[in-house]
C-alpha atoms as a PDB file:
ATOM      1  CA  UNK A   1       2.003  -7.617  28.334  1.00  0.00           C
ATOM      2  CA  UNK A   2      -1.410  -7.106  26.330  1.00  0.00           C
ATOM      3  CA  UNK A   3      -1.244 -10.861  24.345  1.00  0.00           C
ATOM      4  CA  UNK A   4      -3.708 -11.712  21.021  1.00  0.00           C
ATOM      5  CA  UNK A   5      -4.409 -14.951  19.473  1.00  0.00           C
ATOM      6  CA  UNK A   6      -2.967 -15.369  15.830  1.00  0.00           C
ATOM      7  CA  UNK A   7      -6.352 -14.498  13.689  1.00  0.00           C
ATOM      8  CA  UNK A   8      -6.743 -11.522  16.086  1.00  0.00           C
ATOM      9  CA  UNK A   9      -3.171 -10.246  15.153  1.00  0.00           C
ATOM     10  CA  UNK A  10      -3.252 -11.488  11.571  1.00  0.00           C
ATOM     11  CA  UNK A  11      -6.747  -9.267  11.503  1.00  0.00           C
ATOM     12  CA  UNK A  12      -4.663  -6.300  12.568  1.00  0.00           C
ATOM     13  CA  UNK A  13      -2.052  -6.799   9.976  1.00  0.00           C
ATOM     14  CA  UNK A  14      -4.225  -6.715   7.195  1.00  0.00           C
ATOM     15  CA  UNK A  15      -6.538  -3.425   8.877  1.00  0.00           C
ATOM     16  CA  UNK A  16      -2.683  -1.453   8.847  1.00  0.00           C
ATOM     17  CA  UNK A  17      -1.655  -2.419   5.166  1.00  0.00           C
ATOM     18  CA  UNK A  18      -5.337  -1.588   4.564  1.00  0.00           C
ATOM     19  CA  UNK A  19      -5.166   2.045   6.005  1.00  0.00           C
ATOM     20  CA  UNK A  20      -2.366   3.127   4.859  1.00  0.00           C
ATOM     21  CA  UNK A  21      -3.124   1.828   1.223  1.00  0.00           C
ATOM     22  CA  UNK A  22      -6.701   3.463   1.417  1.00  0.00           C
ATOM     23  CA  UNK A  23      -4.405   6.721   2.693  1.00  0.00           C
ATOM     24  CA  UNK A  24      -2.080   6.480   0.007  1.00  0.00           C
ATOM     25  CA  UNK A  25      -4.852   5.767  -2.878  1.00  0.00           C
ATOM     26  CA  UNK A  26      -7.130   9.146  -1.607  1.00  0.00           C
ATOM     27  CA  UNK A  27      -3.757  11.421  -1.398  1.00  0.00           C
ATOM     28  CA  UNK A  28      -2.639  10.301  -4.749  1.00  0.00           C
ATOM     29  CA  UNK A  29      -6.256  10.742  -5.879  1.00  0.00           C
ATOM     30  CA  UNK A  30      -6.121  13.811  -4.570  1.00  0.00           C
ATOM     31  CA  UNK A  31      -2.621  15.041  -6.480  1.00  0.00           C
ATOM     32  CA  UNK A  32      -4.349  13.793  -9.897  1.00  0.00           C
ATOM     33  CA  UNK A  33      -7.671  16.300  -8.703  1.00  0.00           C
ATOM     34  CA  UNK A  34      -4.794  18.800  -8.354  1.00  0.00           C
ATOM     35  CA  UNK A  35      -3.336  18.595 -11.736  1.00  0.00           C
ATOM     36  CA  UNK A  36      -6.824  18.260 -13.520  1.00  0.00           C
ATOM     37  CA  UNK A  37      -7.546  21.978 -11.515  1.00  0.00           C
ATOM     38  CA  UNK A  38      -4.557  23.016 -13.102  1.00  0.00           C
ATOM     39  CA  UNK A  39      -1.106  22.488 -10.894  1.00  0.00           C
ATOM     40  CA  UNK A  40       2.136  22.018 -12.650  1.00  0.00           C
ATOM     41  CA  UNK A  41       2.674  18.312 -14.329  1.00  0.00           C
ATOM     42  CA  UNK A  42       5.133  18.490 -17.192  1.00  0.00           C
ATOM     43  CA  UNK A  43       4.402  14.453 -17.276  1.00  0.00           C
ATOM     44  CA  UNK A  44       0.156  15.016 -18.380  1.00  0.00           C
ATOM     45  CA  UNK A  45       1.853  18.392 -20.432  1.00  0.00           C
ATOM     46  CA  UNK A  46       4.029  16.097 -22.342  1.00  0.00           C
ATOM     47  CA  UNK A  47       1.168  14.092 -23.245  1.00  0.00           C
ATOM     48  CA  UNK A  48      -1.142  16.733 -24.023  1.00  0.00           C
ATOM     49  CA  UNK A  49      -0.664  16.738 -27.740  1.00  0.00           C
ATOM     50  CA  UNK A  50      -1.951  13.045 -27.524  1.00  0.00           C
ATOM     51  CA  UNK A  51      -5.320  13.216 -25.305  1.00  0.00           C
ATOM     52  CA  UNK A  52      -7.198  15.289 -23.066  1.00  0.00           C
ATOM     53  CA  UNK A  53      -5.732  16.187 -19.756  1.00  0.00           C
ATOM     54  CA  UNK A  54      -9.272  14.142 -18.748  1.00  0.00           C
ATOM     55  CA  UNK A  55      -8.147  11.243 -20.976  1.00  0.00           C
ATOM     56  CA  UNK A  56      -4.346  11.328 -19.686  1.00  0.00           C
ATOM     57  CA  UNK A  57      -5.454  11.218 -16.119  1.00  0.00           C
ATOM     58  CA  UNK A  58      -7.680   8.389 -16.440  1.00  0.00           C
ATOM     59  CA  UNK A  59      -4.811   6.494 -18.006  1.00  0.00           C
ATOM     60  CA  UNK A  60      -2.417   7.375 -15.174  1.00  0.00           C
ATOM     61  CA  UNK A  61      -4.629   6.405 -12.573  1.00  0.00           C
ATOM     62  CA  UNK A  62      -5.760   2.836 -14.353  1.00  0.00           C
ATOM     63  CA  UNK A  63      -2.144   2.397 -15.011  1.00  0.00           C
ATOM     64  CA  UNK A  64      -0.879   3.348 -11.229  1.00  0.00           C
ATOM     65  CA  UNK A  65      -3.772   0.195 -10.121  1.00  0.00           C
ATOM     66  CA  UNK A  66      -2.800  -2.057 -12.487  1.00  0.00           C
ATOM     67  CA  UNK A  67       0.672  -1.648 -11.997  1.00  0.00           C
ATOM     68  CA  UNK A  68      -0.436  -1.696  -7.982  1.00  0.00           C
ATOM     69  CA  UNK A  69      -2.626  -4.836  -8.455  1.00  0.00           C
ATOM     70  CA  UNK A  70       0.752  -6.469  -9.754  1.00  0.00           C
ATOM     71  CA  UNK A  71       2.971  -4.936  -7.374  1.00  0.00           C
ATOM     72  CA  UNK A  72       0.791  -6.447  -4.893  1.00  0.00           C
ATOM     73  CA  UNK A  73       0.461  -9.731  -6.331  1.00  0.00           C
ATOM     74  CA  UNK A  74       4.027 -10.332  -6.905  1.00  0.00           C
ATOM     75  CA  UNK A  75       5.587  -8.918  -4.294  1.00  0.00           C
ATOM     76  CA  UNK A  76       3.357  -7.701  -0.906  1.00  0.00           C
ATOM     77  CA  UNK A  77       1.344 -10.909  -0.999  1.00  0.00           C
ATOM     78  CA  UNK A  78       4.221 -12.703  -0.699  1.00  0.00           C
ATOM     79  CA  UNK A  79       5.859 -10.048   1.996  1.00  0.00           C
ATOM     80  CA  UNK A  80       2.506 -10.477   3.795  1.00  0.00           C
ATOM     81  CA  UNK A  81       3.289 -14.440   3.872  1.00  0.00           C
ATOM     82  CA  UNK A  82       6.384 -14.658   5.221  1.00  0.00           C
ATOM     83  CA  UNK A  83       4.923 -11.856   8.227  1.00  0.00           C
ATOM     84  CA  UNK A  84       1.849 -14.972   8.445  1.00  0.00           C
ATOM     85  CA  UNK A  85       3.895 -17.673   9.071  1.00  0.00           C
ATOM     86  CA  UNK A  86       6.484 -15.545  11.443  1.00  0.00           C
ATOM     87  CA  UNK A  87       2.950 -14.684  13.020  1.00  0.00           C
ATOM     88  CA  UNK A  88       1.612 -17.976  12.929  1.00  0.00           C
ATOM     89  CA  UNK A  89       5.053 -19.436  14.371  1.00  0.00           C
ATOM     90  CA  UNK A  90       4.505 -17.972  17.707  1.00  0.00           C
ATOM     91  CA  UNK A  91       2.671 -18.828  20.899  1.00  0.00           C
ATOM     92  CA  UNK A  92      -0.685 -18.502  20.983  1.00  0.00           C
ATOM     93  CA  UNK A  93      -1.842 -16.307  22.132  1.00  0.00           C
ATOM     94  CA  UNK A  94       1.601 -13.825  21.400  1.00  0.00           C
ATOM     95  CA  UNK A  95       2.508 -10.012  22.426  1.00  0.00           C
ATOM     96  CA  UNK A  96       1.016  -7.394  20.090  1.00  0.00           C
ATOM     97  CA  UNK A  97       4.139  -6.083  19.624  1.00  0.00           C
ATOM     98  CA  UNK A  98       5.628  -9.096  17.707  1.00  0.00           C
ATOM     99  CA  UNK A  99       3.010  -8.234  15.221  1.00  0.00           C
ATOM    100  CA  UNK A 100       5.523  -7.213  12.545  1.00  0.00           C
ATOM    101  CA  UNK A 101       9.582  -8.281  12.777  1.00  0.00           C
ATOM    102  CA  UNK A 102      12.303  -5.728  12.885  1.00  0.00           C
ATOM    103  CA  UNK A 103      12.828  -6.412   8.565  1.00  0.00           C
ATOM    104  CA  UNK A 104       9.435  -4.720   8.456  1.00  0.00           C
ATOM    105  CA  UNK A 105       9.611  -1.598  10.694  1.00  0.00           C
ATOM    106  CA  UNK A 106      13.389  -1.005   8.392  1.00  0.00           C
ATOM    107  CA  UNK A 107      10.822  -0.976   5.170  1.00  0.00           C
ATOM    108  CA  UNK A 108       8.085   0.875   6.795  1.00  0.00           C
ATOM    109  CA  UNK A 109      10.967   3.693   7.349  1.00  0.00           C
ATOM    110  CA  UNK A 110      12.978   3.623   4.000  1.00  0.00           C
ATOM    111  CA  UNK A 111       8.840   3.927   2.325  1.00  0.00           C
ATOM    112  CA  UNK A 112       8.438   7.126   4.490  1.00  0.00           C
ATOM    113  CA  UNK A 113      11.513   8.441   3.712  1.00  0.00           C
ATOM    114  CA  UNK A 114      11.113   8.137  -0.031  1.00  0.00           C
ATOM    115  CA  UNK A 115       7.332   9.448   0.457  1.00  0.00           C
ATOM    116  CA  UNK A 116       9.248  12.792   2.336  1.00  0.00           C
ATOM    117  CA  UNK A 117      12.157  13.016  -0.534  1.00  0.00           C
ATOM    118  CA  UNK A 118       9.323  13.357  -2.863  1.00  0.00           C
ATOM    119  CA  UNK A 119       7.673  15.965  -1.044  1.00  0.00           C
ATOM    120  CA  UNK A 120      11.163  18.077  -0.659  1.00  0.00           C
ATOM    121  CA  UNK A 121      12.205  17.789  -3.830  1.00  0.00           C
ATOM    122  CA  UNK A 122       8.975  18.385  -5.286  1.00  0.00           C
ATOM    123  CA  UNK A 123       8.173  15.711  -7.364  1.00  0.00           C
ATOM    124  CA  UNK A 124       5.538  16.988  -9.498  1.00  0.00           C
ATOM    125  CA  UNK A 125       1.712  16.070  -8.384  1.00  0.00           C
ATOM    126  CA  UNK A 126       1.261  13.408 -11.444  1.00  0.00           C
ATOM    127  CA  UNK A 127       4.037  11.791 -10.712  1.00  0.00           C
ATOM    128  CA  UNK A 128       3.702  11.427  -7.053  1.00  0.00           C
ATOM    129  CA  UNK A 129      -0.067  10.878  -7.611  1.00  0.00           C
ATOM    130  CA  UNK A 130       0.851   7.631  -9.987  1.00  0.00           C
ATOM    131  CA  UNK A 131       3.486   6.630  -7.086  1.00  0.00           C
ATOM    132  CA  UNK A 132       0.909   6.969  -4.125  1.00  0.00           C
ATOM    133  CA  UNK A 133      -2.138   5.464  -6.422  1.00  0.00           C
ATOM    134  CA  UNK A 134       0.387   2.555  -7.322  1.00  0.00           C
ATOM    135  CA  UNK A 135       1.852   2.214  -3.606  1.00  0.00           C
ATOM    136  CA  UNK A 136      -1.771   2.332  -2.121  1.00  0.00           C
ATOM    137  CA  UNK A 137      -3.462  -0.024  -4.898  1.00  0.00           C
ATOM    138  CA  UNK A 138      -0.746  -2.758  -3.622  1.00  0.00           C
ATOM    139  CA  UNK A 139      -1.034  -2.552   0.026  1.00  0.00           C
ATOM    140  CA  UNK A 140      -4.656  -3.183  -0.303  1.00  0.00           C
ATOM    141  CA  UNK A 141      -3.924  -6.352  -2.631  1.00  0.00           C
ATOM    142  CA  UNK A 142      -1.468  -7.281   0.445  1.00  0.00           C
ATOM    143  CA  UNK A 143      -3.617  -6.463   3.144  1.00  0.00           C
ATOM    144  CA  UNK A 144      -6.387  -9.274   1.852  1.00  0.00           C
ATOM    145  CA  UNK A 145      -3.690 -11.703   1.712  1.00  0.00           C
ATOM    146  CA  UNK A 146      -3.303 -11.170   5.724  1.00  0.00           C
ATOM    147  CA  UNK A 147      -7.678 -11.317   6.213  1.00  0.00           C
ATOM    148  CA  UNK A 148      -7.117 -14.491   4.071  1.00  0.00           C
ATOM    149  CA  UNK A 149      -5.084 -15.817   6.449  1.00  0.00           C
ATOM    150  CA  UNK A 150      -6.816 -14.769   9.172  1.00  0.00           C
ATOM    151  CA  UNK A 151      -9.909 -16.650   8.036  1.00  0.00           C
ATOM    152  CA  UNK A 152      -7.535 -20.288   7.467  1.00  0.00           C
ATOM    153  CA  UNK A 153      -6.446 -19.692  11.010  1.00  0.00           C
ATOM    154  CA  UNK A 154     -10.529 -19.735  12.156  1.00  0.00           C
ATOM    155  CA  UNK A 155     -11.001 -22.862  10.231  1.00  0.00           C
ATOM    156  CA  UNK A 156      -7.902 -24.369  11.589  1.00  0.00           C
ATOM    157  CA  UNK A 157      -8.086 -23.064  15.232  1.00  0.00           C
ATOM    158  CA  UNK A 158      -4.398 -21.805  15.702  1.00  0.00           C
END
């Protein structure tokens, strides 16, 4: 079995949340393109009579990252502890596939299925867009807890 030392697998950790957030951030950049070009979005259309469909999606998208940047404070930088110590907890050097404990694999498939509903019940493209900008914007906050980690476990050799 292909075995990695702690900083190697913490490294890893923090390069998935990373991906997927950078995914989730470009697609949900992408939905907010889509409604400035014109695609349905009763949410900017309700908001209209306010601001400039500019204006409205420059609000959305700060909004979705600072709600992200909190969502990632409070909630995946702690998530991304308790996965460093579990991590940290094993033999060094441990199995890549103890990277991430069953609890996380459940999560990683109830956030795919909600990411799916909203596609097949078409959830319109500025509210999906704030969603994935929000989602994306907190995995990366979470994935720097993980290189932070990664770097203690260099200066204290586990």
């Amino acid at each position: 079995m292909f075995k990695l030392h702690h900083k190697t697998l913490l490294g890893i950790a923090g390069t998935v949340w990373l991906a997927v957030g950078a995914s989730l951030l470009w697609v949900g950049i992408r939905l907010f393109q889509s409604v400035l070009a014109g695609a349905s979005s009763p949410l900017v259309s309700s908001l209209t009579s306010f601001a400039s469909v500019d204006n409205i999606v420059i609000v959305l998208i700060a909004s979705a990252l600072g709600a992200g940047y909190f969502k990632g404070r409070m909630v995946l930088r702690k998530a991304a502890g308790r996965e460093t110590a579990r991590i940290v907890s094993l033999p060094n050097p441990a199995p890549i596939t103890s990277l991430y404990g069953p609890r996380f694999y459940i999560l990683i498939v109830i956030m795919m299925g909600i990411g799916m509903a909203m596609r097949f019940f078409a959830v319109p493209p500025d509210i999906r867009g704030w969603v994935d900008v929000t989602v994306g914007a907190a995995l990366i906050h979470g994935a720097m807890a993980y290189y932070g980690a990664a770097c203690e476990s260099k200066k204290a050799h586990i």
